[in-house]
Structure formats: structure tokens, C-alpha cells
C-alpha atoms as a PDB file:
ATOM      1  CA  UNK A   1    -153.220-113.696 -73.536  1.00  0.00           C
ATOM      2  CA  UNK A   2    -155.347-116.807 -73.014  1.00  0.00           C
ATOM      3  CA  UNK A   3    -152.769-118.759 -75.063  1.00  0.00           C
ATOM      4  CA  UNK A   4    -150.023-117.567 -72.452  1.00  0.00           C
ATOM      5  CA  UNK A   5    -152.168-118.181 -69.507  1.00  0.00           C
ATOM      6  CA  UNK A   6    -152.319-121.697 -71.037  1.00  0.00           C
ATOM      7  CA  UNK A   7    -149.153-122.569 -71.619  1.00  0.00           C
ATOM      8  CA  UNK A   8    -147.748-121.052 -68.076  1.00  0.00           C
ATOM      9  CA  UNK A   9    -150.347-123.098 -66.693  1.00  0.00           C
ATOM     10  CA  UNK A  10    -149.793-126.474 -68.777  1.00  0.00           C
ATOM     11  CA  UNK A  11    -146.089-125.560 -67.103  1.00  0.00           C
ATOM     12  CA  UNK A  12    -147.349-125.738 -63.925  1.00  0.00           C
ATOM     13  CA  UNK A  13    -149.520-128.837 -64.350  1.00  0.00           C
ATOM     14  CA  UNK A  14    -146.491-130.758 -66.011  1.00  0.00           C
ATOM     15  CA  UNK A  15    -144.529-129.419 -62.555  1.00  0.00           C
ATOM     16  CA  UNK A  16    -147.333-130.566 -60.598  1.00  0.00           C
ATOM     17  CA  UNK A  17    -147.060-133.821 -62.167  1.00  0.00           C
ATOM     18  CA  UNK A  18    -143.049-134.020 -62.182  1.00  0.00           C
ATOM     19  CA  UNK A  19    -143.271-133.859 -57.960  1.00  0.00           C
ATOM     20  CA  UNK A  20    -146.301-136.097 -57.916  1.00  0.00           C
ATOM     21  CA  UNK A  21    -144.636-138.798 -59.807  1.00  0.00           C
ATOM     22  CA  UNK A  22    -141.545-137.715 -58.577  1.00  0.00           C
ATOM     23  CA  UNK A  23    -142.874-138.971 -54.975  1.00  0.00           C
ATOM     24  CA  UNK A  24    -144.132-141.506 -56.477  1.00  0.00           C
ATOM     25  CA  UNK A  25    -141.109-142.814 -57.844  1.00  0.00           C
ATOM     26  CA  UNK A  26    -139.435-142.011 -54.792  1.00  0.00           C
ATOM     27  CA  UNK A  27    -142.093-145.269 -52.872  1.00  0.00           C
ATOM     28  CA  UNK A  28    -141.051-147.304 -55.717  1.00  0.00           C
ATOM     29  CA  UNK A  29    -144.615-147.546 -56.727  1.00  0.00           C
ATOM     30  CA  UNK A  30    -144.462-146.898 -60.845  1.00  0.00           C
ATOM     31  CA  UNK A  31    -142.554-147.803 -63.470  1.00  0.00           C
ATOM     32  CA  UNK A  32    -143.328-144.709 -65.437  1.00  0.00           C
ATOM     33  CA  UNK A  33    -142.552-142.387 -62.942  1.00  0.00           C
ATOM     34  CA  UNK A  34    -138.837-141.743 -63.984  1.00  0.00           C
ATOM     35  CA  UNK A  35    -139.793-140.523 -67.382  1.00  0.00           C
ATOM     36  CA  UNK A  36    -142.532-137.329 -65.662  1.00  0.00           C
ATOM     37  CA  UNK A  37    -139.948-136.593 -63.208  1.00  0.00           C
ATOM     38  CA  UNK A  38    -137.270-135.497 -66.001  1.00  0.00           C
ATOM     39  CA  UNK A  39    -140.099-133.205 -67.844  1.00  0.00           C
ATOM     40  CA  UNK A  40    -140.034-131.446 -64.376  1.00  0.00           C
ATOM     41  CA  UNK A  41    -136.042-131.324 -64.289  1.00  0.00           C
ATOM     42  CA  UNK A  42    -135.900-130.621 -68.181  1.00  0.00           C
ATOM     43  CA  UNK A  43    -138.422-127.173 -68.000  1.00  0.00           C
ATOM     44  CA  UNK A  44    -136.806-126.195 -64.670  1.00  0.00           C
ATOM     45  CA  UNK A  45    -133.419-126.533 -66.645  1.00  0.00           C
ATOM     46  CA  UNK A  46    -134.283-124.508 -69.725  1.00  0.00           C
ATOM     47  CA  UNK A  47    -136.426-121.686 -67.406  1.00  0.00           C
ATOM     48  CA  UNK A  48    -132.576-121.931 -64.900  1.00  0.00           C
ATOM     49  CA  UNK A  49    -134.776-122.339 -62.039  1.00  0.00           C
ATOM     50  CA  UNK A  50    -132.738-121.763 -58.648  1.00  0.00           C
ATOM     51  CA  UNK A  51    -132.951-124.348 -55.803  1.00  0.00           C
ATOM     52  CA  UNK A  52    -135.426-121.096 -53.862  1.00  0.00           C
ATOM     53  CA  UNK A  53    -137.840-120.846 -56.828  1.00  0.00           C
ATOM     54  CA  UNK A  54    -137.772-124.830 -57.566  1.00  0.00           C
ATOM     55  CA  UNK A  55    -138.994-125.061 -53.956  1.00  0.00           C
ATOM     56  CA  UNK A  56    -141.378-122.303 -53.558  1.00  0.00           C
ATOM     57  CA  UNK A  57    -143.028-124.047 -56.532  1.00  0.00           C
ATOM     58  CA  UNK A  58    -143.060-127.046 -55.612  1.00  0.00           C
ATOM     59  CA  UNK A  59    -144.825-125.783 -52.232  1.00  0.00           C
ATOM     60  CA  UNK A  60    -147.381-124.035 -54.082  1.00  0.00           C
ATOM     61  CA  UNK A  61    -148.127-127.026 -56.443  1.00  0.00           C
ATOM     62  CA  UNK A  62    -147.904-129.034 -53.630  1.00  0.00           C
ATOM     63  CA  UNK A  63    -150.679-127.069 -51.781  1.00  0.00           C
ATOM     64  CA  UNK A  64    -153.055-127.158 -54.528  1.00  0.00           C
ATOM     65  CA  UNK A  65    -152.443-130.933 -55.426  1.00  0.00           C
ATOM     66  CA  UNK A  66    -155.817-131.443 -53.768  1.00  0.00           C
ATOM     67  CA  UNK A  67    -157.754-129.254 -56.100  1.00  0.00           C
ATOM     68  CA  UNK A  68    -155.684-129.735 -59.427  1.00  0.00           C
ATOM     69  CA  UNK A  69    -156.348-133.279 -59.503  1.00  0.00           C
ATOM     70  CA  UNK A  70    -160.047-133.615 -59.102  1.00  0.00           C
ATOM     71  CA  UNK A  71    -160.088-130.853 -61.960  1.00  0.00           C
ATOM     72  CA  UNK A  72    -157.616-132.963 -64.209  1.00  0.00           C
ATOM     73  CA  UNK A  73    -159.888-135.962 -64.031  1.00  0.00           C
ATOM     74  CA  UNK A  74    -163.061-133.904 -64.251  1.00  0.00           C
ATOM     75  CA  UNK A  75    -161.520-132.716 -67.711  1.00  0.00           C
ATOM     76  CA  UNK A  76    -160.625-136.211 -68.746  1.00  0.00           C
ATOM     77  CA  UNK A  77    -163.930-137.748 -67.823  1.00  0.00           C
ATOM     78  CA  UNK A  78    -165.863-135.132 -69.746  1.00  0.00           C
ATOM     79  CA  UNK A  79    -163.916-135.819 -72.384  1.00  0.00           C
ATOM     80  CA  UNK A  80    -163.813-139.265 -72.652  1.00  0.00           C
ATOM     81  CA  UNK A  81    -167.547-138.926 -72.197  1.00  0.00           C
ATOM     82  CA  UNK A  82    -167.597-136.406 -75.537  1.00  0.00           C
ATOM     83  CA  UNK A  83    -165.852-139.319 -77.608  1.00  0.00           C
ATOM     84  CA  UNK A  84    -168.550-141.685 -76.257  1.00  0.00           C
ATOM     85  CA  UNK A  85    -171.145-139.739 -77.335  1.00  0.00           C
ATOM     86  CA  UNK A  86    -169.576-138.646 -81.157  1.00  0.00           C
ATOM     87  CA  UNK A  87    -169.959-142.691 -81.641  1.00  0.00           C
ATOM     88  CA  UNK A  88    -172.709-143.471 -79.960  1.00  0.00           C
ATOM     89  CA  UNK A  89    -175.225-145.353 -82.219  1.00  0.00           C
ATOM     90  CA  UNK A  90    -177.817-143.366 -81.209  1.00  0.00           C
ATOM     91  CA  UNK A  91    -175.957-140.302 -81.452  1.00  0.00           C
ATOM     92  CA  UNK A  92    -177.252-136.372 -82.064  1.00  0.00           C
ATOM     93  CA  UNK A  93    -176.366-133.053 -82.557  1.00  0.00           C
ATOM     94  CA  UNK A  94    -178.193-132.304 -78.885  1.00  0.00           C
ATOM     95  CA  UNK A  95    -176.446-135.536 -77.169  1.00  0.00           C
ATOM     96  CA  UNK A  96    -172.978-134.319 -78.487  1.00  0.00           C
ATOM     97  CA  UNK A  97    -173.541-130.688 -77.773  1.00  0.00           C
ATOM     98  CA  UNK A  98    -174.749-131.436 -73.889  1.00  0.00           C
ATOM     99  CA  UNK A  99    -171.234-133.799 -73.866  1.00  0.00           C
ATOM    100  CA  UNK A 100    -169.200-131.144 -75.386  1.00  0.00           C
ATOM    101  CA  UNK A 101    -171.070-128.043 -72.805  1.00  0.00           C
ATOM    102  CA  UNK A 102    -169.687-130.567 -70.046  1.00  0.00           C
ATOM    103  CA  UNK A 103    -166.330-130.183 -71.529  1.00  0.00           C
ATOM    104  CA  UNK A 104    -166.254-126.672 -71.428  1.00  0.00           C
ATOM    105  CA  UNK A 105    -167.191-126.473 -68.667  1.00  0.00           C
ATOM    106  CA  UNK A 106    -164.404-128.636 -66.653  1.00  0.00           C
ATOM    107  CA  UNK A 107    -162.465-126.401 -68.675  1.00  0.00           C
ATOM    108  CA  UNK A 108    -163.632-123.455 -67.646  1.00  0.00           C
ATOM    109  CA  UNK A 109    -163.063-124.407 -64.243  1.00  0.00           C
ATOM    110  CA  UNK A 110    -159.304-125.850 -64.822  1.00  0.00           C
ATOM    111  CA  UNK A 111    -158.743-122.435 -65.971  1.00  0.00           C
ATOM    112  CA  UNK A 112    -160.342-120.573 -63.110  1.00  0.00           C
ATOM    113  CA  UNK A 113    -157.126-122.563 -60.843  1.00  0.00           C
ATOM    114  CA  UNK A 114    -154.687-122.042 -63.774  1.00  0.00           C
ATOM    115  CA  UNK A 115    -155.668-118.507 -63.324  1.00  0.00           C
ATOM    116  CA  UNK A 116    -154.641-118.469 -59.411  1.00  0.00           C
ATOM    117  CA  UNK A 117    -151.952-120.954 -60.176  1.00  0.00           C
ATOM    118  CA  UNK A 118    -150.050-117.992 -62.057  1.00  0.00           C
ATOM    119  CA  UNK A 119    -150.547-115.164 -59.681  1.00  0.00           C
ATOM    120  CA  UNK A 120    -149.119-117.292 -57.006  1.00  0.00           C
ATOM    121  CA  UNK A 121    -146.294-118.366 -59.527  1.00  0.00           C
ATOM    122  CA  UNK A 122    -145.263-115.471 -61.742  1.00  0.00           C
ATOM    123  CA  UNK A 123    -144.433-113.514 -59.026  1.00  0.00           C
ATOM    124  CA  UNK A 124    -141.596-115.845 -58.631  1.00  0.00           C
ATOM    125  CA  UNK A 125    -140.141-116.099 -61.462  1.00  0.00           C
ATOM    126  CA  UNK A 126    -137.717-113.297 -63.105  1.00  0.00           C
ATOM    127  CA  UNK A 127    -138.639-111.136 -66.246  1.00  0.00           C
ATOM    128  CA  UNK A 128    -136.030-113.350 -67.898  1.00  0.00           C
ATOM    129  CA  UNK A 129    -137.911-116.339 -66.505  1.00  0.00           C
ATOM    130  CA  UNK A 130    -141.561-115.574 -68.057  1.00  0.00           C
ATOM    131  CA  UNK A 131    -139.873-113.872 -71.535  1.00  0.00           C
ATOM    132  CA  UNK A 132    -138.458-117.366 -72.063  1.00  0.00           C
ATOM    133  CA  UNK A 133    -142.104-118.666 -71.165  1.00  0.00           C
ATOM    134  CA  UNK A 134    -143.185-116.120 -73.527  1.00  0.00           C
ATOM    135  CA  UNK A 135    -141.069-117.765 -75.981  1.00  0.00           C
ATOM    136  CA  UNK A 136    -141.972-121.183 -75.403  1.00  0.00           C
ATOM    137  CA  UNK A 137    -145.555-119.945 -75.821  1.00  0.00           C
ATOM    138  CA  UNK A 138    -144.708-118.184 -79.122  1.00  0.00           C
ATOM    139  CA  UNK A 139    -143.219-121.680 -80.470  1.00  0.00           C
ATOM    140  CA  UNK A 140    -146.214-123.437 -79.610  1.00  0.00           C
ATOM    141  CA  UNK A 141    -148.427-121.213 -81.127  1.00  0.00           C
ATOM    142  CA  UNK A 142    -146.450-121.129 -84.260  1.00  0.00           C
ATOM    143  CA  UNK A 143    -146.021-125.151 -84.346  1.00  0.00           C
ATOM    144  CA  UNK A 144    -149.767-125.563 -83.802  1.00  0.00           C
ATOM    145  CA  UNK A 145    -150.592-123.076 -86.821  1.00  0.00           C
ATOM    146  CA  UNK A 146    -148.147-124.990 -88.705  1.00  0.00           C
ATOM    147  CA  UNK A 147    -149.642-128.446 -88.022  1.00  0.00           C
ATOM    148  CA  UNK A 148    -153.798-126.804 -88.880  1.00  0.00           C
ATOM    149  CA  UNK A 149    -152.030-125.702 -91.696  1.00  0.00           C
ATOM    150  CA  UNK A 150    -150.434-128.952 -92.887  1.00  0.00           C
ATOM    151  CA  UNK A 151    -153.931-130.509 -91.886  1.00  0.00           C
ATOM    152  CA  UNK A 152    -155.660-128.127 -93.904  1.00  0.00           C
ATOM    153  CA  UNK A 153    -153.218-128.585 -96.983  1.00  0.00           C
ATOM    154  CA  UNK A 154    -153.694-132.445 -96.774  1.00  0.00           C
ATOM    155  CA  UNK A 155    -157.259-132.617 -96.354  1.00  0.00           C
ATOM    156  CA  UNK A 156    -157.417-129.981 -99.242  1.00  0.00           C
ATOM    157  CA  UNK A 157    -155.383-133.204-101.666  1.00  0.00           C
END
């Protein structure tokens, strides 16, 4: 279920980012913009989105633009800070662990909006809609397991 939550969510976030850079495209203001705007095009494609549900997203993403961002860089920061700390010369077991707490918990509140993201956005989508989503989930499970696998099968040589 968490898995599912996570990938409907990492949906909406790509979304989110599609109209963001979409806009930003729009101002002429980034050269990579053209690239994110097709990931939104390509998933509303493959899910058949109608022009209704497109926008209804896009108004809800839009609407919580203010709240998903902070989050995203929150994430990113705690992160980055993790890796700092790993390679730190003065590195320990406490310093990582206190890095990697910080980590969790941007995560844990990322998934507290993912959360609300999807009751606002499932509703709109058909039973069709979130069994494909299902099915994207299942593939990314299964590609995942396949790559620890590989990993585990290579580090095992």
C-alpha cells in the first residue's frame, strides 16, 4: 500500500513539476523546461487523461505548489546533508544517524501531503485510470527487485 501511495504520489509530483516547468517554459526562462513538460504530457497520455481531469489536476497541484515545494527541497537538503555527513572526516555512527533521522523525517512529512495529494486526486481519476497506476506501480516494484537482485548477484562475484 505504501509502495502505491508512492508511486501515485511520485505521479503527482512529476505533474506538479510538468506545469511548473511547463510555465516556466512558457516565460522563456529555462532551457530544460521542454524536456519536464513532456513527462507531464507522456503520463497524462498513457493514464488517457481527458482535457476535465488534466485541468482539475492541474488546479489541485497548482494549489498546493506552495507547500510541495518547500517539502521537495526540505527532502533534498536533508539529504544532501546525509551524504555530507557519510564522508565527513570526522564522521560517526551518531553524526550519520542524527543526518539520516533528518531524512526521515522530511520524508515523513512529504508523505503526510502525498497522502492528501491522493484523496484530492483519486477521486478523479476512473477505476481504469488508478488499475493502470496500479500497474505502473507493479512494474516498478518488480524492476526495483530486479535491480537489488542484480546488485546482490554482483556484489556476491
Amino acid at each position: 500500500m505504501k509502495t502505491k501511495l508512492f508511486i501515485f504520489t511520485l505521479a503527482a509530483a512529476i505533474l506538479a513539476g510538468g506545469l511548473i516547468t511547463t510555465k516556466t517554459f512558457a516565460t522563456g526562462s529555462s532551457e530544460s523546461a521542454p524536456f519536464r513538460g513532456k513527462i507531464f504530457q507522456r503520463l497524462a497520455e498513457k493514464l488517457n487523461l481527458t482535457a476535465d481531469q488534466k485541468s482539475q489536476i492541474k488546479t489541485i497541484l497548482a494549489g498546493e505548489k506552495d507547500t510541495l515545494k518547500p517539502l521537495l527541497a526540505a527532502l533534498h537538503d536533508a539529504r544532501k546533508n546525509l551524504r555530507t555527513a557519510i564522508r565527513a572526516s570526522d564522521a560517526s555512527e551518531a553524526s550519520v544517524r542524527a543526518a539520516s533521522a533528518k531524512v526521515a523525517g522530511a520524508e515523513a512529512d512529504l508523505a503526510v501531503e502525498r497522502l492528501k495529494l491522493y484523496g484530492k486526486i483519486s477521486p478523479i481519476l476512473t477505476d481504469e485510470q488508478r488499475e493502470k497506476i496500479s500497474a505502473f506501480e507493479q512494474r516498478a516494484d518488480e524492476f526495483v527487485d530486479a535491480a537489488i537482485d542484480r546488485i546482490g548477484d554482483a556484489l556476491a562475484d
